[in-house]
Protein backbone atom coordinates (compact mmCIF):
# COMPACT_ATOMS: atom_id res chain seq x y z
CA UNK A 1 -8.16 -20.53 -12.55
CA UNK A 2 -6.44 -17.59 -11.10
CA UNK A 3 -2.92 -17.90 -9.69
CA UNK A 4 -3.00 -16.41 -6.21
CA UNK A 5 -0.19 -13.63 -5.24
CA UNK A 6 0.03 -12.36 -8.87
CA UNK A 7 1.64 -9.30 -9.64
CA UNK A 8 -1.00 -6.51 -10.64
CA UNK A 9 -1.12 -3.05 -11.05
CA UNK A 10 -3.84 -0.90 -10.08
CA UNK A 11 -4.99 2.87 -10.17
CA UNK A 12 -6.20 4.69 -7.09
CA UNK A 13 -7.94 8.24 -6.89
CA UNK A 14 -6.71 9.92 -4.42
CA UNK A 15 -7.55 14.08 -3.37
CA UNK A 16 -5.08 16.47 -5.10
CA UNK A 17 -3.88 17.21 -1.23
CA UNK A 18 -3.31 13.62 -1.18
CA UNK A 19 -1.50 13.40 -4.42
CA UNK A 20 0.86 16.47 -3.27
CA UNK A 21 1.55 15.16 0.07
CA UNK A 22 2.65 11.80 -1.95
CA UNK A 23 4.70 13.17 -4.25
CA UNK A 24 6.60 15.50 -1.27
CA UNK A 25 6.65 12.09 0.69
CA UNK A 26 8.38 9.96 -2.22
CA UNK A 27 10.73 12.61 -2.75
CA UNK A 28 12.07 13.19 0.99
CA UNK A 29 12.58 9.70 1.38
CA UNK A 30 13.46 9.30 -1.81
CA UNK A 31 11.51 6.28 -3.19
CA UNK A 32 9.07 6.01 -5.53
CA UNK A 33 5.04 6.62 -4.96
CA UNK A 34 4.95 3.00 -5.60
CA UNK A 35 6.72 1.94 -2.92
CA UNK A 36 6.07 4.66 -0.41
CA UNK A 37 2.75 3.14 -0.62
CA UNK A 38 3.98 -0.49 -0.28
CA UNK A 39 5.75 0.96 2.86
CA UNK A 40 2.32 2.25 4.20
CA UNK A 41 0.44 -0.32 3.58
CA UNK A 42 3.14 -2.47 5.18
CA UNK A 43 3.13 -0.67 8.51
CA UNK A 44 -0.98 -0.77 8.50
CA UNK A 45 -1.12 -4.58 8.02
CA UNK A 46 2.01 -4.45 11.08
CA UNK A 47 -0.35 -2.31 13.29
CA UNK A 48 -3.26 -4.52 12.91
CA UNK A 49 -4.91 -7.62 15.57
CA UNK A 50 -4.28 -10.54 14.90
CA UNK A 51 -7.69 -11.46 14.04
CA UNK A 52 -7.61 -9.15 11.33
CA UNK A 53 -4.37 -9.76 10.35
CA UNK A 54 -5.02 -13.43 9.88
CA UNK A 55 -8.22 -12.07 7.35
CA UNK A 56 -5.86 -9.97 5.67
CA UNK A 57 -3.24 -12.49 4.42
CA UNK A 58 -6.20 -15.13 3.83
CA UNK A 59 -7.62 -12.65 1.34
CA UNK A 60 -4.23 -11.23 0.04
């Protein structure tokens, strides 16, 4: 049995544009990629209906 909201990490592939435009990102707001990515995903989840937002946190 799985715990649910465990910790894990997990590798994306992402473009090298994408990569560069991460890295310049992180570093002008100086945070890491980690959590610039925490911070995007963040404001996507904020932005969605609430219908889908309800899905989201059922699955997360």
């Amino acid at each position: 049995m799985t715990k649910k909201n465990q910790n894990y990490t997990t590798s994306v592939s992402v473009s090298n544009v994408t990569r560069n435009k991460l890295i310049a990102l992180s570093s002008i707001q100086k945070v890491t990629q980690k959590q610039l990515l925490s911070k995007i995903v963040d404001k996507e989840v904020a932005h969605l209906n609430p219908t889908d937002k309800k899905q989201f946190y059922e699955y997360s």
